[in-house]
N, C-alpha and C. Protein backbone atom coordinates (compact mmCIF):
# COMPACT_ATOMS: atom_id res chain seq x y z
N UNK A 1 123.96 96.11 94.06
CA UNK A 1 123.98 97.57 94.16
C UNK A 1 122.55 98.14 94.24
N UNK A 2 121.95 97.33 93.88
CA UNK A 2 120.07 98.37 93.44
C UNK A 2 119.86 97.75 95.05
N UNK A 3 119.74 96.33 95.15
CA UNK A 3 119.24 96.42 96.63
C UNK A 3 119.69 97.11 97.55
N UNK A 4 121.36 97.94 97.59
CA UNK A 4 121.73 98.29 98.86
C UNK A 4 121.00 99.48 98.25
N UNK A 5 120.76 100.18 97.55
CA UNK A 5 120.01 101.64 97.04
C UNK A 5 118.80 101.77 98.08
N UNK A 6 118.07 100.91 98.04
CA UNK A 6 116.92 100.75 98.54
C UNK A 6 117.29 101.26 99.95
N UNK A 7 117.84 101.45 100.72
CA UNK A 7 118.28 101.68 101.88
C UNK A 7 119.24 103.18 101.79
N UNK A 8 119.10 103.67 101.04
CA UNK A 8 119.76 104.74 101.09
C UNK A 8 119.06 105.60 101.70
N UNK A 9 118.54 106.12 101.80
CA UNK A 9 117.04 107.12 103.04
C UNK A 9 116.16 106.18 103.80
N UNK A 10 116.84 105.33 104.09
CA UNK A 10 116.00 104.44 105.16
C UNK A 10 116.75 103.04 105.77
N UNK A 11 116.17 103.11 107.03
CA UNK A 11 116.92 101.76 107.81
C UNK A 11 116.13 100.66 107.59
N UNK A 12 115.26 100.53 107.47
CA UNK A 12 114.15 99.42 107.29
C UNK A 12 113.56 99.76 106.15
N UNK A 13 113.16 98.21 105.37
CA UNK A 13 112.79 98.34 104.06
C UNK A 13 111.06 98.27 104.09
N UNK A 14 110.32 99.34 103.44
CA UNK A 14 109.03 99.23 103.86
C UNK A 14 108.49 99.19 102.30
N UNK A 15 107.41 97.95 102.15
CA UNK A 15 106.78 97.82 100.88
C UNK A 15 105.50 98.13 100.60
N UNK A 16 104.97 98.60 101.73
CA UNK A 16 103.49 98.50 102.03
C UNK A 16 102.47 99.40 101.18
N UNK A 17 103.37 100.18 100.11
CA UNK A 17 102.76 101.16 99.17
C UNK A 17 103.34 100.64 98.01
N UNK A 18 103.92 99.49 97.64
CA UNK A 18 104.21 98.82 96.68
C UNK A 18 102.98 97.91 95.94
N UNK A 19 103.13 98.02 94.72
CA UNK A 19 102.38 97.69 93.78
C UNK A 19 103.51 95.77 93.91
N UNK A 20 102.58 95.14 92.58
CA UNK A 20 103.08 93.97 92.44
C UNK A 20 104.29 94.07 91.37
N UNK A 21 103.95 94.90 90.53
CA UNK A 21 104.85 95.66 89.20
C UNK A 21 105.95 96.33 90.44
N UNK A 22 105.46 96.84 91.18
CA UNK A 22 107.18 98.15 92.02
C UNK A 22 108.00 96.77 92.02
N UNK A 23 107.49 95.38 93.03
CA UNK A 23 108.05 94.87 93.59
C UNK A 23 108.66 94.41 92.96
N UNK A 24 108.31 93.95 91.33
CA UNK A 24 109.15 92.78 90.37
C UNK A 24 110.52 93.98 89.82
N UNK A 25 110.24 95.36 89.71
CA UNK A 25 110.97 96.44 89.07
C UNK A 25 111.95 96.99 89.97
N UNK A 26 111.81 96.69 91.03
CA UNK A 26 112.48 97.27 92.00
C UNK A 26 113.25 95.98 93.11
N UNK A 27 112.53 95.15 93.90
CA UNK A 27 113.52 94.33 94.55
C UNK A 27 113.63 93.21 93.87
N UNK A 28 113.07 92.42 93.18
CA UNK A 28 113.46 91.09 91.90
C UNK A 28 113.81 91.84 91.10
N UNK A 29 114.53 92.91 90.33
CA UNK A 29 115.11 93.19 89.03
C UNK A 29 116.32 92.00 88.98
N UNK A 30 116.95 91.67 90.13
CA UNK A 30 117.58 90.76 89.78
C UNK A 30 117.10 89.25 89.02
N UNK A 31 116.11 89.21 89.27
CA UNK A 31 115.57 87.51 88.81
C UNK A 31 115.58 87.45 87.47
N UNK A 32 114.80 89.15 86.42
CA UNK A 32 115.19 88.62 85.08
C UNK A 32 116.30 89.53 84.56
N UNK A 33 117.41 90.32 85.62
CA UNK A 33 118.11 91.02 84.78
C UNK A 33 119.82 89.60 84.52
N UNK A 34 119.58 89.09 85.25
CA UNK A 34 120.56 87.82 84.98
C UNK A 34 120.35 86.55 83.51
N UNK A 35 119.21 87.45 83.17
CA UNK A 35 119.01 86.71 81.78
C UNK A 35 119.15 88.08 80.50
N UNK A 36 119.57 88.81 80.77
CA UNK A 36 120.00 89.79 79.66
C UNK A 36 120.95 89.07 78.57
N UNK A 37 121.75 88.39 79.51
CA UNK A 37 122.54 87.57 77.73
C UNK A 37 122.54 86.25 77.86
N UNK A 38 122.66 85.81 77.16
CA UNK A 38 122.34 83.99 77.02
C UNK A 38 121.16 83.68 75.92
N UNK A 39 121.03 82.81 75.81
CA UNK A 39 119.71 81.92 75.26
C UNK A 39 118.53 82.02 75.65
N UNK A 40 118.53 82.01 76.76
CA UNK A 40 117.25 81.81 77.39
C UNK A 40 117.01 83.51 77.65
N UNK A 41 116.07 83.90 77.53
CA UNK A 41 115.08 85.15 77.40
C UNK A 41 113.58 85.20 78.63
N UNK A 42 114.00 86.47 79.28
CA UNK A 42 113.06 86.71 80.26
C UNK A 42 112.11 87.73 79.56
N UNK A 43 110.68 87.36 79.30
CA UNK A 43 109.51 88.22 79.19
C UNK A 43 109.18 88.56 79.99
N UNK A 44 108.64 90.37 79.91
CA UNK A 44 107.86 90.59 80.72
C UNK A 44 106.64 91.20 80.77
N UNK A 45 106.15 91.23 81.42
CA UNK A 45 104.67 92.04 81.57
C UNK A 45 103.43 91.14 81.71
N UNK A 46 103.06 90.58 82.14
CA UNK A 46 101.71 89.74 82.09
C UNK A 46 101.54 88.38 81.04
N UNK A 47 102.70 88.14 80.86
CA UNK A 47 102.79 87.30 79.55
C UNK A 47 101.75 85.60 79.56
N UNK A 48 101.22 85.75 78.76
CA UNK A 48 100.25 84.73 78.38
C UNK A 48 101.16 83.08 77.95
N UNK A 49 100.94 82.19 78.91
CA UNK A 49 101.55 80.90 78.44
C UNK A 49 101.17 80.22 77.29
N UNK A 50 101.32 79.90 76.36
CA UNK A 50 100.67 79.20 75.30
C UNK A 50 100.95 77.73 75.39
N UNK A 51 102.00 77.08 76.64
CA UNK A 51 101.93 75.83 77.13
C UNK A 51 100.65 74.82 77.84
N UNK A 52 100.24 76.24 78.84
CA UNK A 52 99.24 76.60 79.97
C UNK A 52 97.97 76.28 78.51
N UNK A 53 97.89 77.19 78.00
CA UNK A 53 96.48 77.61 77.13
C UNK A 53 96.31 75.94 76.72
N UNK A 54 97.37 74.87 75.98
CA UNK A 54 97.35 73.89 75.30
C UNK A 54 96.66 72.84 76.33
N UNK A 55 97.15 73.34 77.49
CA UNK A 55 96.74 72.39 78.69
C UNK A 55 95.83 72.47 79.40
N UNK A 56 94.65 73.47 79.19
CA UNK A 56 93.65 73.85 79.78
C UNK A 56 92.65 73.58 78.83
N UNK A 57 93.14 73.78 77.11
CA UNK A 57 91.67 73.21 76.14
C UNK A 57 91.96 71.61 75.23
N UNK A 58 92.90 70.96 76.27
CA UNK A 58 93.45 69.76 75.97
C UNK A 58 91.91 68.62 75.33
N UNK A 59 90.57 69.13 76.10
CA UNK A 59 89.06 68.42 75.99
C UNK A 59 89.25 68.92 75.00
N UNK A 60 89.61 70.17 73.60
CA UNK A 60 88.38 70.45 72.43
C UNK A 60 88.62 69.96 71.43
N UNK A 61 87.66 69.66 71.05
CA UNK A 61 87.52 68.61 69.69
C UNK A 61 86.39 68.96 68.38
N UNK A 62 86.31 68.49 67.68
CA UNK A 62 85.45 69.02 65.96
C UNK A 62 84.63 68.49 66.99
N UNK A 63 83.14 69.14 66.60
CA UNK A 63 81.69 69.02 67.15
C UNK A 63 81.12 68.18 66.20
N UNK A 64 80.83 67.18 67.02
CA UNK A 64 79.90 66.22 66.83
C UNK A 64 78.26 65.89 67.57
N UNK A 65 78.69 65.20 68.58
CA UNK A 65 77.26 64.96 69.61
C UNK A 65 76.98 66.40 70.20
N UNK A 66 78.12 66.47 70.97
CA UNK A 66 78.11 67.51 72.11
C UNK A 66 78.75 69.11 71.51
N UNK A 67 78.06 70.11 71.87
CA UNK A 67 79.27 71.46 71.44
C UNK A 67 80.16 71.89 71.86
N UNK A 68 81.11 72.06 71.37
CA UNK A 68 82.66 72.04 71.45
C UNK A 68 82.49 73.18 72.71
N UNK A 69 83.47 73.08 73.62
CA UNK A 69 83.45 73.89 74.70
C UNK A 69 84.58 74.65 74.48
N UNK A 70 84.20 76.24 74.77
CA UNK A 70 84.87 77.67 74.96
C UNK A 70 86.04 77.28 75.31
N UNK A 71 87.32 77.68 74.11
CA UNK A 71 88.33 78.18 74.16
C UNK A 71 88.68 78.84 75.60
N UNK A 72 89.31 77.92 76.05
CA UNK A 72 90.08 78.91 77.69
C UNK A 72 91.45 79.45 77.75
N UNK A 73 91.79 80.61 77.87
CA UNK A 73 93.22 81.10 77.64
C UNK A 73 93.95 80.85 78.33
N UNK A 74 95.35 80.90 78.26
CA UNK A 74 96.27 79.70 79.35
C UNK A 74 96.49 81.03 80.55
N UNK A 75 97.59 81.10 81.51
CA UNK A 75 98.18 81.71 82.60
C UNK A 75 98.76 82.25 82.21
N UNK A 76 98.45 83.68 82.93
CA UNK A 76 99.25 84.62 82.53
C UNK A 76 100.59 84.69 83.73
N UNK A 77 101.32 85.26 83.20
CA UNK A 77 102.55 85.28 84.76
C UNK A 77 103.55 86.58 84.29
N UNK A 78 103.76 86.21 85.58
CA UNK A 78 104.70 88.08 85.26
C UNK A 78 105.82 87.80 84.59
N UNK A 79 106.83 86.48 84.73
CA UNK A 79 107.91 86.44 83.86
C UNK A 79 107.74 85.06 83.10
N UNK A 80 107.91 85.26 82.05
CA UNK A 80 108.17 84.18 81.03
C UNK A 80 109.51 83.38 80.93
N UNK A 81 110.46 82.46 81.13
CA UNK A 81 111.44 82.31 80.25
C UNK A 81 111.02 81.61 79.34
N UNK A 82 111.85 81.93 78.15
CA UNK A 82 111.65 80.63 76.91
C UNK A 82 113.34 80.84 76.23
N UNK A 83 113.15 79.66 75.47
CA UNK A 83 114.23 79.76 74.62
C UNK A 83 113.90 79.46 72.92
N UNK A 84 113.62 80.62 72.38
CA UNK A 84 112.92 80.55 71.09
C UNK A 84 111.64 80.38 71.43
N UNK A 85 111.45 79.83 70.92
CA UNK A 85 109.58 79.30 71.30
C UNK A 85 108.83 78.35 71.65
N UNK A 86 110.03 77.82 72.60
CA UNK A 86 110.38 76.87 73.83
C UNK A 86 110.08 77.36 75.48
N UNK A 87 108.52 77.44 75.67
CA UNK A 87 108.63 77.78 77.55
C UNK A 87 109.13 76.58 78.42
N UNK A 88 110.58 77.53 78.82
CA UNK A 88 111.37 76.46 79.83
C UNK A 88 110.99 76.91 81.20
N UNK A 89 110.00 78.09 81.82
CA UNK A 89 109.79 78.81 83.12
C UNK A 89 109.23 79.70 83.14
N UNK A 90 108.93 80.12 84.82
CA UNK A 90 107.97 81.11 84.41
C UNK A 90 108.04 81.56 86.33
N UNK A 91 107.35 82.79 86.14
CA UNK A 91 107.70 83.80 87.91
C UNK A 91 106.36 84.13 88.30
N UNK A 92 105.89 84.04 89.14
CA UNK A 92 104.95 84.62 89.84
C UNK A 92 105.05 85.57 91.19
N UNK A 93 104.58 86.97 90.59
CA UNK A 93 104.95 87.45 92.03
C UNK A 93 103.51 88.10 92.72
N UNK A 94 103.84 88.34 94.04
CA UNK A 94 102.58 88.49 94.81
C UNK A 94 103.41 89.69 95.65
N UNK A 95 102.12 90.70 95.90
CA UNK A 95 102.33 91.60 96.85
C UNK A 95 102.56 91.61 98.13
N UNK A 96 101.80 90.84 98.72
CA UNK A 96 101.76 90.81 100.09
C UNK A 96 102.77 89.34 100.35
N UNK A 97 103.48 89.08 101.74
CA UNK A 97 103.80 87.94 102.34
C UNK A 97 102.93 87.27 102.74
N UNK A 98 102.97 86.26 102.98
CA UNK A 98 101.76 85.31 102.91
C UNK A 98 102.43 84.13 103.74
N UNK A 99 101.31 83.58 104.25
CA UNK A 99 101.31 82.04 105.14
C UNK A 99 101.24 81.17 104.17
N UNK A 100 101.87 79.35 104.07
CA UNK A 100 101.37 78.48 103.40
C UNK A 100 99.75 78.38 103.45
N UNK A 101 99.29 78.94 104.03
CA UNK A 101 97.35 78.12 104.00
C UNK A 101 97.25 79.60 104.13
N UNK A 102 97.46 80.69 103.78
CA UNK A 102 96.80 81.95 102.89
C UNK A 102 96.44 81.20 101.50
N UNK A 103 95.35 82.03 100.92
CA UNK A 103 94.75 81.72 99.71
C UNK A 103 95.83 81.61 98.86
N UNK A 104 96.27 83.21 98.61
CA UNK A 104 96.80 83.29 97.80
C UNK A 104 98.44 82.68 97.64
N UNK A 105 98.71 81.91 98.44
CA UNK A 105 99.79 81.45 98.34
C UNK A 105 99.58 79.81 98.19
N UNK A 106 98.15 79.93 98.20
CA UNK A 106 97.46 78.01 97.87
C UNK A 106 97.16 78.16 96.60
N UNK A 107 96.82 79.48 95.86
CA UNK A 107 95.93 79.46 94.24
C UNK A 107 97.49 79.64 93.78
N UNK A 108 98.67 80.41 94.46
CA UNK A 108 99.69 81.19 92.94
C UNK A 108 100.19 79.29 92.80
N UNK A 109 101.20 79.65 94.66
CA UNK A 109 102.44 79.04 94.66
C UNK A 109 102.48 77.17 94.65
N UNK A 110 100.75 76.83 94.82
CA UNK A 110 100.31 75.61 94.96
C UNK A 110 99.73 74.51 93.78
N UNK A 111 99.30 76.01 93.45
CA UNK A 111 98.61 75.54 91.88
C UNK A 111 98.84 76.34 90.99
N UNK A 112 98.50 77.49 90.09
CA UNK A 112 98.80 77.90 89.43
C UNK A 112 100.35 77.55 89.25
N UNK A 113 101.03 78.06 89.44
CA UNK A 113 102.60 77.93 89.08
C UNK A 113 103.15 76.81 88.76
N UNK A 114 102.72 75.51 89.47
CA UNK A 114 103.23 74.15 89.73
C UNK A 114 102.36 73.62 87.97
N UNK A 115 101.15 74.14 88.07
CA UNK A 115 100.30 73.75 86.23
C UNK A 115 101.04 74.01 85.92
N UNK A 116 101.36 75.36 85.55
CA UNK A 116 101.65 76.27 84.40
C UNK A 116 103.16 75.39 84.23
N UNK A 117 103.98 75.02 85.03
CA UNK A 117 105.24 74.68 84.64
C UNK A 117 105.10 73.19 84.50
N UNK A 118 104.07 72.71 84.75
CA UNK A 118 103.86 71.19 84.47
C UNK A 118 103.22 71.47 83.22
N UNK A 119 102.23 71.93 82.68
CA UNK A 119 102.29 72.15 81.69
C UNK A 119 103.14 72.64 80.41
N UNK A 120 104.29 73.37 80.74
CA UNK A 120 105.16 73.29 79.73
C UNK A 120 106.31 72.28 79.84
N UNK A 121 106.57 71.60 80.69
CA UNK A 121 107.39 70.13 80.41
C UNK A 121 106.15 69.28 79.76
N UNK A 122 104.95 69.19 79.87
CA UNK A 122 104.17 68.32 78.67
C UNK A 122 104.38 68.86 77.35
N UNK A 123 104.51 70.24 77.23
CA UNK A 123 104.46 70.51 75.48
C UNK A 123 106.25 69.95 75.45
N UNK A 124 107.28 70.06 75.90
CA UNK A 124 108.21 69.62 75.92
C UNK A 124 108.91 68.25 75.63
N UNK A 125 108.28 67.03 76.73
CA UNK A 125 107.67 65.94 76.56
C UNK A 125 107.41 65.68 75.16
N UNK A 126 106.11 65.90 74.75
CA UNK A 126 105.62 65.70 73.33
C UNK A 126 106.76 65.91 72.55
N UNK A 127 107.80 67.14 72.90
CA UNK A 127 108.37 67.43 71.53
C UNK A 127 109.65 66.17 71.05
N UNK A 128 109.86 65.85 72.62
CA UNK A 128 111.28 64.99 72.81
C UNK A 128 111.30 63.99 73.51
N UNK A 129 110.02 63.14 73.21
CA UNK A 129 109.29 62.09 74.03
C UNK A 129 110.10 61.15 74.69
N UNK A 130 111.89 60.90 73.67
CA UNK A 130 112.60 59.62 74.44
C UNK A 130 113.80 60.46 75.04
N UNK A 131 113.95 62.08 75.85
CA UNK A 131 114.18 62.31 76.99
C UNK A 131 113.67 63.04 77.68
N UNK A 132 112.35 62.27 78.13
CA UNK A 132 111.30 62.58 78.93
C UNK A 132 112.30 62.66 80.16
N UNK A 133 112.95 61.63 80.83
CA UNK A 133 113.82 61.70 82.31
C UNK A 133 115.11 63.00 82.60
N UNK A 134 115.33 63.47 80.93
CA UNK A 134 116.45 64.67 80.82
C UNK A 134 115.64 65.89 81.15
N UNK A 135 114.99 65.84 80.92
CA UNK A 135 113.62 67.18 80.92
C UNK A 135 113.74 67.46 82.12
N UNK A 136 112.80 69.02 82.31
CA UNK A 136 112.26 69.90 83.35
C UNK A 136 112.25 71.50 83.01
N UNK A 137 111.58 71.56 83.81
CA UNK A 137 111.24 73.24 83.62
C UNK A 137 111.26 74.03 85.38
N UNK A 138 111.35 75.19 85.34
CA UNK A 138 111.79 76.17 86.30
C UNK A 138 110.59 77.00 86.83
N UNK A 139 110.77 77.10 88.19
CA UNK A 139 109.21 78.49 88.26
C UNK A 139 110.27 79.32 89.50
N UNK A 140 110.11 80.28 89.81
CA UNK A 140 110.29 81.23 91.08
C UNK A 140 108.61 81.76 91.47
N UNK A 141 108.76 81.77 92.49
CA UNK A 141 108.15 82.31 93.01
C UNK A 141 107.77 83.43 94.44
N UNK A 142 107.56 84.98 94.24
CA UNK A 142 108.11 86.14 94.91
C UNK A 142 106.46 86.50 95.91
N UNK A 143 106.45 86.42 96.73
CA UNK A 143 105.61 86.89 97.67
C UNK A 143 106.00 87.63 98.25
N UNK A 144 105.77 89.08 98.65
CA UNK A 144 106.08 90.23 98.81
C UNK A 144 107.45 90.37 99.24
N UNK A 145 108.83 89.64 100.34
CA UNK A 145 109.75 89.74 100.48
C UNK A 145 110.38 88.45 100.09
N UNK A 146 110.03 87.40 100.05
CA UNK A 146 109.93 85.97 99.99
C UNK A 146 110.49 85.36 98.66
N UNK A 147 111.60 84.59 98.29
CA UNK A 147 111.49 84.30 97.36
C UNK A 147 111.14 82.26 97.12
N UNK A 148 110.97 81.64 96.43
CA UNK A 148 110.71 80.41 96.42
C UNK A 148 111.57 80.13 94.99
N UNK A 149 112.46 78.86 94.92
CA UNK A 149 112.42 78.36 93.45
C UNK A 149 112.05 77.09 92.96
N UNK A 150 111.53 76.64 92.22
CA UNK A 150 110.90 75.00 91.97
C UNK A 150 111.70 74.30 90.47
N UNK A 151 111.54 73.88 90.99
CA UNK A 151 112.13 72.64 89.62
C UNK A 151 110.98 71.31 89.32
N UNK A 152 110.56 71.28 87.81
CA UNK A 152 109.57 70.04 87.75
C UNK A 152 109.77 68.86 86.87
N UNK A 153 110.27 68.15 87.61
CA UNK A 153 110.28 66.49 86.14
C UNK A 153 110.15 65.68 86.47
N UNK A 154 110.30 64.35 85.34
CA UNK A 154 109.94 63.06 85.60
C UNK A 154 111.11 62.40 85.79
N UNK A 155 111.40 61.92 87.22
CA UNK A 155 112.84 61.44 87.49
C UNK A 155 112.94 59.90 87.07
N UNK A 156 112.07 58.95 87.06
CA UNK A 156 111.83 57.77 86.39
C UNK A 156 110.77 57.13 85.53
N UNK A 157 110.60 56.51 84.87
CA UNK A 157 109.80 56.03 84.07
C UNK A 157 108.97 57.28 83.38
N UNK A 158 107.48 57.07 83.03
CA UNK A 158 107.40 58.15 82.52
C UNK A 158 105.86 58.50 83.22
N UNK A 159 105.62 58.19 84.69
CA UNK A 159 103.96 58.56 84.13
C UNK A 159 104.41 59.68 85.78
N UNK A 160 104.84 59.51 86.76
CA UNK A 160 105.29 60.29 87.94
C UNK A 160 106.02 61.78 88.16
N UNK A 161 105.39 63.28 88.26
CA UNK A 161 106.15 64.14 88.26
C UNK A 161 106.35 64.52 89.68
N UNK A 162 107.63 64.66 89.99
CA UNK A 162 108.55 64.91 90.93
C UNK A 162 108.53 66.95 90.79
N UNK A 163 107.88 67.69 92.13
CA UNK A 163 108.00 69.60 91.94
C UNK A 163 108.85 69.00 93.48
N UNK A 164 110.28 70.23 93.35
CA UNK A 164 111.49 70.16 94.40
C UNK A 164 110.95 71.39 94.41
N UNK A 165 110.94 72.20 95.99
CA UNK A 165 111.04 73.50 95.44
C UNK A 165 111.53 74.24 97.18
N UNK A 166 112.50 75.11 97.34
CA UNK A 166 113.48 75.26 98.23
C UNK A 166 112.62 76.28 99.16
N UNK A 167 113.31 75.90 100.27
CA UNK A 167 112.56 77.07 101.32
C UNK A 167 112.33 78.44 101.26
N UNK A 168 111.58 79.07 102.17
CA UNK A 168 111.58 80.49 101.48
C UNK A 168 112.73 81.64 102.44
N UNK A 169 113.48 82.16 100.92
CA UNK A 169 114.41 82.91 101.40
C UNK A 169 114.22 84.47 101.69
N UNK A 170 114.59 85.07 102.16
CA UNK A 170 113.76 86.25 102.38
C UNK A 170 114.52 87.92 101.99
N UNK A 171 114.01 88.49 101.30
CA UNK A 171 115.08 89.84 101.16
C UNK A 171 115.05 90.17 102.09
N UNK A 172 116.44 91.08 102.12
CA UNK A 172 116.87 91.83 103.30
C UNK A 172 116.09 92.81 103.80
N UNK A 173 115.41 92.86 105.19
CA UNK A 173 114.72 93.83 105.44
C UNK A 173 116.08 94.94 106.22
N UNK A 174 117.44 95.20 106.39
CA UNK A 174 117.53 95.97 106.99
C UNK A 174 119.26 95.84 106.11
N UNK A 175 119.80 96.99 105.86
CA UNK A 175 121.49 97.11 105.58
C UNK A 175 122.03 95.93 105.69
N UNK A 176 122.22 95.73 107.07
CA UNK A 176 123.47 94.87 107.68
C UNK A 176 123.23 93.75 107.33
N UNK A 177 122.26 93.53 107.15
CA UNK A 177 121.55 91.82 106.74
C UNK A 177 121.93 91.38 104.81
N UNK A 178 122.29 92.78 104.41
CA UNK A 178 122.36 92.37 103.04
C UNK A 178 123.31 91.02 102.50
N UNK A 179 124.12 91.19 103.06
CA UNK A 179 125.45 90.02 102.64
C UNK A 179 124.53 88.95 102.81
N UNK A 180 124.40 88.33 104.35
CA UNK A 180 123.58 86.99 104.29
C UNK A 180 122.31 86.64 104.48
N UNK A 181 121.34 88.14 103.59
CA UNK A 181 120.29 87.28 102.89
C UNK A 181 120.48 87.52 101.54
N UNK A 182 120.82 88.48 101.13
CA UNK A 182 120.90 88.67 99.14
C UNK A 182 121.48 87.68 98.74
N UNK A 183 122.65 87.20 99.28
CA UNK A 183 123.36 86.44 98.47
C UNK A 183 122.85 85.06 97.82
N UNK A 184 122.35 84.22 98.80
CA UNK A 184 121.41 83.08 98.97
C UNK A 184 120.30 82.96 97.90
N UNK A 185 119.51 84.45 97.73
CA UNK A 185 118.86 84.59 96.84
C UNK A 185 119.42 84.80 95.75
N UNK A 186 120.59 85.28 95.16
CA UNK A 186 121.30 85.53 94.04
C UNK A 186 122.13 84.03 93.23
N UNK A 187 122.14 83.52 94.30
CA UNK A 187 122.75 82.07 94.18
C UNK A 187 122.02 81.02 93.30
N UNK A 188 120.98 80.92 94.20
CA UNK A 188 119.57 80.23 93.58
C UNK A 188 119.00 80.95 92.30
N UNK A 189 118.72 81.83 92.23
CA UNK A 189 118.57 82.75 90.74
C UNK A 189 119.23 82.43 89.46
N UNK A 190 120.87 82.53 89.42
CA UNK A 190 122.15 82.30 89.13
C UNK A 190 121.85 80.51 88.87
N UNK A 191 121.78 79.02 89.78
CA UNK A 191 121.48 78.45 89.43
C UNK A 191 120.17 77.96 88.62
N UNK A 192 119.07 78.78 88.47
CA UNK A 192 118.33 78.67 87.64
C UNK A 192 118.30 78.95 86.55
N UNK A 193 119.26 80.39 86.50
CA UNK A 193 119.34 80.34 84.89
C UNK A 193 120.42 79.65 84.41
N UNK A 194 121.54 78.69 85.17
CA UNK A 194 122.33 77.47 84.15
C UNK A 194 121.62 76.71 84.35
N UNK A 195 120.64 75.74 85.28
CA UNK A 195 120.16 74.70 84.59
C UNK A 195 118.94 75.30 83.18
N UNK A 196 118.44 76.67 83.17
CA UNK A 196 117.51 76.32 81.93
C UNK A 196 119.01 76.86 80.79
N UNK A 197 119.88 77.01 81.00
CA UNK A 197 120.77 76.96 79.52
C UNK A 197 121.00 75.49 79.18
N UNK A 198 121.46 74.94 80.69
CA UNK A 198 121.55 73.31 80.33
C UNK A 198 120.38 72.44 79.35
N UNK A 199 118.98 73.13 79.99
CA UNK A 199 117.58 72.41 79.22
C UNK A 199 118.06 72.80 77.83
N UNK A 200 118.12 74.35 77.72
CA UNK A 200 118.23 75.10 76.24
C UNK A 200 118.83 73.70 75.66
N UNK A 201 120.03 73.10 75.64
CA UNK A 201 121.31 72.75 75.43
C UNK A 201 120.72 71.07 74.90
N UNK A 202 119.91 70.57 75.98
CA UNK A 202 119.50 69.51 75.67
C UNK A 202 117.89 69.42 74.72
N UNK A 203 117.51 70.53 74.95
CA UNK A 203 116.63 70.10 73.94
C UNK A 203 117.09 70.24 72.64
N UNK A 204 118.04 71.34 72.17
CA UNK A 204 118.66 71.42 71.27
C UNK A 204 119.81 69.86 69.93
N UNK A 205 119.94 69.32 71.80
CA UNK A 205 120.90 67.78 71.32
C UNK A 205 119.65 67.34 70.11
């Protein structure tokens, strides 16, 4: 219903005076309003990883020879999931659409995002070391119409991480298109938040 809104005084959907905040508040409200009930909990606002932070000052140590090197704060990202105080995922969104070999779709969707969620299957890992192969964690990722979703784990043994992450689907730029592009995106959304109830579920075992 909010996406067909968007089209109510207009035939074509234009973002080009959109902020990165309009875009997550206005065409992704779906990504964390599908976590309103359940276990798993969508943060928002700029939220600071404390998975990320663990994994970036992983070098500091009591000073001895050398001086301990500056505290680095982890990634911030626009959506958090966790379950308790468990990060099972996390969203990155970007204003503009973007090419694979644009920057910013080499710093969010290449690196940043792919750490940040590899980094919280390591604090994970640690917690539940003998089902390292049950594990994984979740990212989306929103470039101005674009959506992406990733999945990250260790499918055998324990030292190899396996990031799946699905083509990019695109919101509807026009009415008629709503049925078969929203849906696709609602689908994939919808399966992300049962596999992180499933994680919830197993880390819990």
């Amino acid at each position: 219903m909010n996406a067909a809104g968007l089209f109510e005084e207009r035939e074509l959907l234009n973002t080009n005076d959109f902020s990165e905040s309009d875009l997550l508040h206005t065409l992704w409200t779906f990504v964390y309003r599908v976590f309103k009930k359940g276990e798993v909990k969508a943060q928002l606002g700029e939220r600071m990883s404390v998975s990320s932070a663990l994994g970036k000052n992983e070098g500091r140590s009591l000073e001895f020879i050398q001086r301990r090197e500056r505290k680095v704060v982890g990634a911030k990202v626009d959506i958090l999931f966790t379950k308790f105080t468990n990060e099972i995922g996390c969203a990155e969104v970007g204003k503009q659409d973007v090419l694979v070999i644009d920057d910013k779709y080499l710093d969010n969707g290449m690196v940043k995002l792919p750490r940040t969620i590899r980094d919280m299957l390591c604090v994970l890992v640690q917690a539940n070391p003998y089902k390292i192969n049950q594990l994984y964690t979740i990212g989306f990722l929103m470039m101005g119409l674009n959506l992406e979703f990733l999945v990250l784990n260790v499918p055998a043994g324990k030292t190899v991480t396996r990031i799946t992450r699905t083509k990019k689907l695109s919101f509807p730029s026009k009415p008629e298109n709503i049925r078969m592009d929203f849906l696709p995106m609602l689908e994939v959304t919808l399966m992300g938040k049962a596999l992180m109830e499933n994680l919830a579920r197993i880390i819990d075992d």
